[in-house]
Protein backbone atom coordinates (compact mmCIF):
# COMPACT_ATOMS: atom_id res chain seq x y z
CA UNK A 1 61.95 86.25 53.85
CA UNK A 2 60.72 83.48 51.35
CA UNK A 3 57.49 82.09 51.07
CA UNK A 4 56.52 78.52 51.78
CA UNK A 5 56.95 75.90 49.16
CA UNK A 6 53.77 76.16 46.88
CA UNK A 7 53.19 74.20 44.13
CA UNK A 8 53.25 75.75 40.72
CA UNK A 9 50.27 74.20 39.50
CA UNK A 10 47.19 75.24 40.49
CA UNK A 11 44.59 72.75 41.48
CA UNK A 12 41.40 72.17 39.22
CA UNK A 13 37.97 72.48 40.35
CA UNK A 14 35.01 69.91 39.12
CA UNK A 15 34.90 66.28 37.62
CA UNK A 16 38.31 66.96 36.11
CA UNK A 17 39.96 68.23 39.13
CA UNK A 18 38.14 65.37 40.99
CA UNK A 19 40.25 62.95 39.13
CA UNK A 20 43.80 64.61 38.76
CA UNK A 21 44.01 66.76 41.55
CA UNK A 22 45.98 63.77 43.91
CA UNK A 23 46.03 61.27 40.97
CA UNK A 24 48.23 59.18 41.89
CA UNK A 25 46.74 57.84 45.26
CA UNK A 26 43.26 57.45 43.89
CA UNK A 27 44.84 55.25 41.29
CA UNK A 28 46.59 53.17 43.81
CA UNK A 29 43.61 53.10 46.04
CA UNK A 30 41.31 52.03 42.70
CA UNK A 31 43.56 49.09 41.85
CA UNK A 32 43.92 47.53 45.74
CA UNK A 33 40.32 47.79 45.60
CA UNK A 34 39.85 45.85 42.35
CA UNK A 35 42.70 43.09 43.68
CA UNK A 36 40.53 42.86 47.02
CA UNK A 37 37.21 42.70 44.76
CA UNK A 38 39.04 39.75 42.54
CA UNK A 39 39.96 38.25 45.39
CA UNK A 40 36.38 37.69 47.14
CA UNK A 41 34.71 37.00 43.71
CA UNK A 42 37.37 33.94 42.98
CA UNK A 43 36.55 32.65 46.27
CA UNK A 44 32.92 33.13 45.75
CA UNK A 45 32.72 31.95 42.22
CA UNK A 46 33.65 28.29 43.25
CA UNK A 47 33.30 24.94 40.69
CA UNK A 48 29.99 23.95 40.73
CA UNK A 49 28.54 20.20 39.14
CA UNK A 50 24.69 21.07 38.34
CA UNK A 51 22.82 18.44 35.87
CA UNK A 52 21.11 19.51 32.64
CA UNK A 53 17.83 17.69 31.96
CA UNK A 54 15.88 17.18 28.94
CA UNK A 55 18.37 17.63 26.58
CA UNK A 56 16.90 16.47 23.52
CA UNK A 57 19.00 13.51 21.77
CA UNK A 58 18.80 12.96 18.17
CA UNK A 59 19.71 9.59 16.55
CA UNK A 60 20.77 9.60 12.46
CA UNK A 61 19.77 6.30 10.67
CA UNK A 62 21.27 4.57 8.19
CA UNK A 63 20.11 4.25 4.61
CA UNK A 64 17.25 1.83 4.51
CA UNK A 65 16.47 1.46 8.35
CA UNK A 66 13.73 3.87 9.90
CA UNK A 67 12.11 4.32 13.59
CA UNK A 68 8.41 1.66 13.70
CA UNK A 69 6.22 4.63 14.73
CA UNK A 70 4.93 6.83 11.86
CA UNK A 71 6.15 9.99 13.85
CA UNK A 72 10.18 9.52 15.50
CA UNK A 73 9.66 9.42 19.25
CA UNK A 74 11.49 11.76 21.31
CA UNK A 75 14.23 11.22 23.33
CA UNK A 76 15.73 13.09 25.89
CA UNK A 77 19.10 12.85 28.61
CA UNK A 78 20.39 14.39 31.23
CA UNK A 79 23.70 16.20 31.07
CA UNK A 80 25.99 16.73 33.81
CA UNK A 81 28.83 19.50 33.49
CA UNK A 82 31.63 20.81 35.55
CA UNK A 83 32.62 24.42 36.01
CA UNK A 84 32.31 27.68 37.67
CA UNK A 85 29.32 29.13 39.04
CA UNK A 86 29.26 32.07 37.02
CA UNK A 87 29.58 29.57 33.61
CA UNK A 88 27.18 26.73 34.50
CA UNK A 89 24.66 27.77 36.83
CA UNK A 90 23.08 29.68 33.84
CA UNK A 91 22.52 26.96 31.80
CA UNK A 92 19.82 24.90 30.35
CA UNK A 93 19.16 22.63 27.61
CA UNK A 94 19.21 24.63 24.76
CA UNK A 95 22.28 25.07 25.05
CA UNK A 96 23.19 21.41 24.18
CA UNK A 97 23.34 19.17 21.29
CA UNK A 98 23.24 15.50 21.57
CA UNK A 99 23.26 13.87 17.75
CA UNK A 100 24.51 10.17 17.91
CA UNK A 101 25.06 8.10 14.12
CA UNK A 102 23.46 4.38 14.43
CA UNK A 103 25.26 2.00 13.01
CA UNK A 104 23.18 -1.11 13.00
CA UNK A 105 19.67 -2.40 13.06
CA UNK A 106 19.42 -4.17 16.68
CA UNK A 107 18.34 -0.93 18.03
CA UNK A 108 20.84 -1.03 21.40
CA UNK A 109 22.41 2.69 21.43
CA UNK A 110 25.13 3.52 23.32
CA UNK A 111 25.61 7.62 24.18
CA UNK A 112 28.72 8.75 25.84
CA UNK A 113 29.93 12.48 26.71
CA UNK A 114 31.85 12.66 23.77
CA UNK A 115 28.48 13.05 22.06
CA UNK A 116 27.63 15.92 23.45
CA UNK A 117 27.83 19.13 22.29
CA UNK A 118 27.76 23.07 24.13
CA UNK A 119 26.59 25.43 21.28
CA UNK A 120 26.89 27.74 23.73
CA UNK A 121 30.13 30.20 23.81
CA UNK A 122 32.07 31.63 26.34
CA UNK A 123 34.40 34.69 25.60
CA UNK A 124 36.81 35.41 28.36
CA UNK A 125 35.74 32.34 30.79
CA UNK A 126 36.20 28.79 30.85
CA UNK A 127 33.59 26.41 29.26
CA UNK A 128 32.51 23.79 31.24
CA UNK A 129 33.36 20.31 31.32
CA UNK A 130 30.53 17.52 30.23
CA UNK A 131 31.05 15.32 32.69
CA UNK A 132 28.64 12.26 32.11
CA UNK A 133 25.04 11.54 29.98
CA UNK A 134 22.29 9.72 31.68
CA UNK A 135 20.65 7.16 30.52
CA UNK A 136 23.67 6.52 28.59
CA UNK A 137 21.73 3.82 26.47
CA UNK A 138 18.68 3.65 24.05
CA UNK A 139 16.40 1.09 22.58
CA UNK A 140 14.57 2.49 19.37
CA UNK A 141 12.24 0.16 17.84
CA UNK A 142 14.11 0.11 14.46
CA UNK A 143 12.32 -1.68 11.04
CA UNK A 144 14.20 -2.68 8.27
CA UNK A 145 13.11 -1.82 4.70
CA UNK A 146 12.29 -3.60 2.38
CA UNK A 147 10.29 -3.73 -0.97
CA UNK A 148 8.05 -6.37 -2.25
CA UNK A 149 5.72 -6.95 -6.24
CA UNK A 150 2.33 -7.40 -4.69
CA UNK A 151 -0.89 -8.14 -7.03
CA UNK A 152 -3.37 -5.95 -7.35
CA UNK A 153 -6.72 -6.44 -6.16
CA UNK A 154 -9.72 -5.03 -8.02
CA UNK A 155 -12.53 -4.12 -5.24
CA UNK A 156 -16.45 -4.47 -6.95
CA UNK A 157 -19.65 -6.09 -5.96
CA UNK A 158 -21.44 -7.87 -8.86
CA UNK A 159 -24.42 -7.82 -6.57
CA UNK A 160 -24.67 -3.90 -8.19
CA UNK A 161 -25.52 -4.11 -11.39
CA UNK A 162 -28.88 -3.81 -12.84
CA UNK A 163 -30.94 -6.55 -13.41
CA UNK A 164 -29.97 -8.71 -15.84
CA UNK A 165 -26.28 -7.22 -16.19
CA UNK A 166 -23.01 -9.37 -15.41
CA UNK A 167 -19.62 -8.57 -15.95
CA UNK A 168 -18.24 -10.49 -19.00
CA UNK A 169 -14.79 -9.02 -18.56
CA UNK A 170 -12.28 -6.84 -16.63
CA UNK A 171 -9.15 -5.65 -18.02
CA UNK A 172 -5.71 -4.22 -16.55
CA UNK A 173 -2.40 -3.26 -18.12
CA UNK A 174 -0.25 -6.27 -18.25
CA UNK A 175 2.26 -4.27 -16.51
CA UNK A 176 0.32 -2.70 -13.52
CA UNK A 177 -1.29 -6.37 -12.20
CA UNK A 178 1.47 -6.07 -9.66
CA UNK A 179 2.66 -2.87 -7.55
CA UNK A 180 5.63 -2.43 -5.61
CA UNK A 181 5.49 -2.07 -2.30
CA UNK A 182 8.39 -0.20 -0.10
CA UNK A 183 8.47 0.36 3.80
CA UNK A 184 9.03 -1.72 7.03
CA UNK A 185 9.44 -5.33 6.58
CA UNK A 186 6.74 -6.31 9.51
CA UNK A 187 4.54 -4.06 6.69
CA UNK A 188 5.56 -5.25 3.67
CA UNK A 189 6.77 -8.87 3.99
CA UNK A 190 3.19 -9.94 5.23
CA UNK A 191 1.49 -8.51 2.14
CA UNK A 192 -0.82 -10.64 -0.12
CA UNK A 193 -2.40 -8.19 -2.17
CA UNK A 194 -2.89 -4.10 -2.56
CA UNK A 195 -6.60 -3.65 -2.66
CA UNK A 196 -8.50 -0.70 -4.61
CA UNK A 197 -11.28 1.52 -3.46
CA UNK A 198 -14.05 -0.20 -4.70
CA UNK A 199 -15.80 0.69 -7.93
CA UNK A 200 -19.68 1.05 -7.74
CA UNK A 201 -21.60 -0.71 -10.35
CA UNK A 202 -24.85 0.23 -9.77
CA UNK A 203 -24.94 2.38 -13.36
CA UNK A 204 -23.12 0.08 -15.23
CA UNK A 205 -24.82 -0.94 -18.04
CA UNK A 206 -22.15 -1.23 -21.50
CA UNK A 207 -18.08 -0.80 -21.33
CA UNK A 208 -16.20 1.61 -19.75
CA UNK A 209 -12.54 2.58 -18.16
CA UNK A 210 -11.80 4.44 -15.30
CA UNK A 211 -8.66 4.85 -13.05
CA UNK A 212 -9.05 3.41 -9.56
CA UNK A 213 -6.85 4.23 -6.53
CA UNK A 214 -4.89 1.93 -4.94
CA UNK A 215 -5.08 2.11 -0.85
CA UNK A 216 -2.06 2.02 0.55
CA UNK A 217 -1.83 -0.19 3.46
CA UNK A 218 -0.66 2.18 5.51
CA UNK A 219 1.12 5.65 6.12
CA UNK A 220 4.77 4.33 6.12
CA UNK A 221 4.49 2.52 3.26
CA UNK A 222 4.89 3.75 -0.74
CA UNK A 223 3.70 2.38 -4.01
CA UNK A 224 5.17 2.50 -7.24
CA UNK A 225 1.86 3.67 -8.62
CA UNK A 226 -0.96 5.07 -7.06
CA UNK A 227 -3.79 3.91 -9.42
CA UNK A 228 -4.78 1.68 -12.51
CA UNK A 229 -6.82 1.96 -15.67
CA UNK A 230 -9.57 -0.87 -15.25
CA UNK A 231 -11.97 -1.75 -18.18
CA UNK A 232 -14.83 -3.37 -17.66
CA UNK A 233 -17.09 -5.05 -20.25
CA UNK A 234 -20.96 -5.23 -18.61
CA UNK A 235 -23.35 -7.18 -20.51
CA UNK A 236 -26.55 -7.18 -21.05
CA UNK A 237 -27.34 -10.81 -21.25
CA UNK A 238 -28.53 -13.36 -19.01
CA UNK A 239 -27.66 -16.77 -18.96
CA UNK A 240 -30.64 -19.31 -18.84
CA UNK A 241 -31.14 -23.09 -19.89
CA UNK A 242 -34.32 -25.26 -20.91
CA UNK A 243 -34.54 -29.07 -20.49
CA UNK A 244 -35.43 -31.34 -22.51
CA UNK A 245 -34.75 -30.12 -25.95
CA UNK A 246 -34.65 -32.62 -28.77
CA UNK A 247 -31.92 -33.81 -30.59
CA UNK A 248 -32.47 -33.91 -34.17
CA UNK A 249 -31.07 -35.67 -36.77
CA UNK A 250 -30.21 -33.86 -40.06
CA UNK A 251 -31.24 -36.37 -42.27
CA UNK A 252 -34.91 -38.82 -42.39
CA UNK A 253 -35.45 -41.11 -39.55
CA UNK A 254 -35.73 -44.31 -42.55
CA UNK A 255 -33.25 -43.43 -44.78
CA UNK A 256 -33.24 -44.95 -48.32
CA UNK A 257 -30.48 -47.90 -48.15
CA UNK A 258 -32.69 -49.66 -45.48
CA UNK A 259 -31.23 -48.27 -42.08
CA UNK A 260 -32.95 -46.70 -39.17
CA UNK A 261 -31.62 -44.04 -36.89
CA UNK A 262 -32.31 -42.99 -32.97
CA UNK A 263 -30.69 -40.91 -30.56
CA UNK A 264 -29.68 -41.93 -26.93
CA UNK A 265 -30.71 -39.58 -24.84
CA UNK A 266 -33.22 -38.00 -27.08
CA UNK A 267 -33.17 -35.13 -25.25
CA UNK A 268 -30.21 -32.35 -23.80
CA UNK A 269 -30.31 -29.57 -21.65
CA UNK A 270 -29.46 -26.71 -23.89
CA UNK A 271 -27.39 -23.55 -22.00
CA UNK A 272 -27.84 -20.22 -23.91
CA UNK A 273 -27.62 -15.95 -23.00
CA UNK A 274 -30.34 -13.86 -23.79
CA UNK A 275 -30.91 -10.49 -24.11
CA UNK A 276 -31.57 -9.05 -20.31
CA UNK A 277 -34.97 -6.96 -21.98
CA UNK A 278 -35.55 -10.23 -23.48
CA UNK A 279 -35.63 -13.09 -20.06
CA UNK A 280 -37.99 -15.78 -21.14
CA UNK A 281 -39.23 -14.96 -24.07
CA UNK A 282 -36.79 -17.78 -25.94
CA UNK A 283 -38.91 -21.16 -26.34
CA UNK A 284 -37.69 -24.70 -26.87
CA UNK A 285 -39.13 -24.34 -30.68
CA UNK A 286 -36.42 -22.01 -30.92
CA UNK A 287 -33.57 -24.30 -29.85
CA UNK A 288 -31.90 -26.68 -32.39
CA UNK A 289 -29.74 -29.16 -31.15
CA UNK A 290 -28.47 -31.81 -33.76
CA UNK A 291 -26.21 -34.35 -35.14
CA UNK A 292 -24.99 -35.34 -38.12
CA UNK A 293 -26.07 -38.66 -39.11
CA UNK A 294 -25.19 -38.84 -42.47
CA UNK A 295 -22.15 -41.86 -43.12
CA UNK A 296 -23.30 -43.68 -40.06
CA UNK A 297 -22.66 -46.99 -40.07
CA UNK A 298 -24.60 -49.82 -38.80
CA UNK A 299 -24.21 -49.94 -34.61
CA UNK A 300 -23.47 -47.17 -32.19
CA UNK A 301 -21.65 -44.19 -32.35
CA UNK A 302 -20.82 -41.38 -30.02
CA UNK A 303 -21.37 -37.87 -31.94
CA UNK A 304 -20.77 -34.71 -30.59
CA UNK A 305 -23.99 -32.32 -30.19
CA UNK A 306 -24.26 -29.03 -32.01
CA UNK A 307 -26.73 -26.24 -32.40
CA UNK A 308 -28.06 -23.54 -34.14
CA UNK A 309 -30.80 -21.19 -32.85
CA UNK A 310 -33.65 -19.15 -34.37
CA UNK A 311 -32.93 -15.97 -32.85
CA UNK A 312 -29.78 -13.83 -33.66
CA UNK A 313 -29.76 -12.39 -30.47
CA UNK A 314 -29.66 -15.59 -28.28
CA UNK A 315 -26.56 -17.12 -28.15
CA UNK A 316 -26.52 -20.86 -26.93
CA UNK A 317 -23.16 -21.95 -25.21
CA UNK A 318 -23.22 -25.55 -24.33
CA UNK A 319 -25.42 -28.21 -24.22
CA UNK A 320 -25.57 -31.35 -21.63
CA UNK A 321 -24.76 -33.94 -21.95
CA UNK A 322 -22.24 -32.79 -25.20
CA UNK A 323 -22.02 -36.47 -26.79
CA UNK A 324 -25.00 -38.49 -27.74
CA UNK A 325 -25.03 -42.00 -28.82
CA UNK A 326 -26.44 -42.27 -32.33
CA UNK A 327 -27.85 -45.94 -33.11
CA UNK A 328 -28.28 -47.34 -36.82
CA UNK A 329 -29.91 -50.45 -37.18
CA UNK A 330 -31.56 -52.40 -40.97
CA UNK A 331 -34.97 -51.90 -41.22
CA UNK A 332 -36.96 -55.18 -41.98
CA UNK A 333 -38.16 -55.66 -45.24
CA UNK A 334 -41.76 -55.23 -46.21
CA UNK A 335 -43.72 -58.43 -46.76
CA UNK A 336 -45.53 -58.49 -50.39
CA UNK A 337 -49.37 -57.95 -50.10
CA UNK A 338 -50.80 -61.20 -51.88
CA UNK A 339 -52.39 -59.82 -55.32
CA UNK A 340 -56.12 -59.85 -55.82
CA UNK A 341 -56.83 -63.45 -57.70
CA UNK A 342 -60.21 -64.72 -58.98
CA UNK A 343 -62.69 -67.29 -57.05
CA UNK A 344 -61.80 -71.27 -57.51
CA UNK A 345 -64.58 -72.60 -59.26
């Protein structure tokens, strides 16, 4: 009698009989299960239109236009997309790039979807759609710029110096009296001058040179130099006057062919600089204003004042009035004395 049919191979015990021992319906059953699993997620994983916010925008300027504010404001948008769940509800801003070119200077931006970009990728899925950008305009408050040769303002007080100092001079390279000024034309057109930091005088006493910093007028600005060599020439002598100084007249009053001289006004106002150690030690004896009489002829004639003074270190610088009227006139002859004679008898 035979035996029942047996199969010839023997079935296998543990994790590897688990998965051959009736392979072929587990794999049947594993891939309806996978359709059926496929099947709910598609209908659960529907397209879903979620909005993005604060997606930062950035805006490229052209050469020679920047943003008013020192610092570029910030602007942001709000993205909308299209896709499925799985893809978009995950998203957030960082994962978008907004970079729009301006053309002009007016300031009026327009952003459309096409200037967005997803740096985000997606392997195996679809990417979303952008769908629109709000706002999907922008006014920046734009400057134009512009430079401009601006003079340069030295910054002192002469109310500084020591007694009886002035400043007789300043000096500046020829070729850094102006400085160029670049940056924002409501900056830069309105400019008049580029002051220095100011330069204490208090100790100045002789010459000297020192650079001094220009101050910029502000932050958004530049200069084509930032300081300038200054000398300064600080004297030591103070300028004075004394009234009433006589004019004299290099040559004698009665002169020898019979003329006669005078002066109109006799006296001038005589304008000198003495040493500052030395204020008011310099007397009128010391002051000699004259004119030169000699070849004068008879009448009136306007001469022109000069001087000379007694002390080397006072030097006199004008006089007032300048002209003087000189006046020659004949002196009259002396009468003979009658001679002593002898008594009538």
């Amino acid at each position: 009698m035979n035996k029942p049919f047996q199969s010839d191979k023997k079935k296998r015990s543990g994790i590897l009989g688990f998965i051959c021992n009736d392979f072929l319906r587990k794999l049947f059953a594993v891939i309806i299960a996978i359709l059926v699993m496929l099947q709910v997620k598609g209908t659960l994983d529907g397209e879903n239109t979620p909005n993005i916010p604060n997606v930062r925008v950035k805006f490229e300027l052209p050469e020679g236009i920047r943003f008013q504010s020192s610092v570029p404001p910030e602007f942001t948008a709000t993205v909308s997309v299209k896709g499925k769940r799985s893809v978009v509800d995950n998203l957030k801003e960082s994962d978008f790039e907004i970079v729009k070119k301006v053309s002009g200077k007016d300031g009026n931006v327009k952003i459309t979807k096409a200037d967005v970009t997803l740096k985000k990728r997606f392997f195996f899925r679809a990417p979303p759609t952008i769908e629109s950008v709000s706002p999907d305009s922008f006014h920046l408050e734009l400057d134009l710029i512009i430079q401009k040769d601006v003079p340069v303002n030295l910054v002192y007080d002469r109310n500084e110096l020591p007694q009886g100092y002035r400043v007789e001079k300043v000096e500046s390279p020829e070729d850094q009296k102006d400085v160029t000024v670049r940056g924002p034309s409501r900056i830069v057109s309105g400019l008049k001058k580029i002051d220095t930091e100011r330069v204490p005088l208090d100790k100045a006493t002789g010459k000297f040179t020192m650079d001094v910093r220009l101050i910029r007028p502000s932050d958004n600005v530049s200069l084509s130099f930032d300081s300038v060599p200054f000398t300064f020439n600080i004297t030591g002598k103070v300028e004075k006057n004394i009234l009433g100084v006589p004019v004299q007249l290099l040559m004698d009053q009665k002169s020898e062919n019979g003329l006669s001289y005078s002066v109109e006004p006799a006296t001038v106002t005589v304008n000198f600089e003495e040493l500052a150690v030395e204020v008011g030690r310099t007397e009128k004896s010391q002051l000699h204003p004259y004119v030169l009489a000699t070849g004068l002829k008879e009448g009136r004639t306007q001469c022109k004042v000069q001087w000379w003074c007694d002390k080397s270190d006072v030097e006199i610088t004008s006089v007032s009035p300048e002209m003087v009227t000189v006046l020659v006139t004949k002196t009259a002859p002396e009468k003979p004395k009658p001679a002593n004679g002898g008594t009538k008898k």
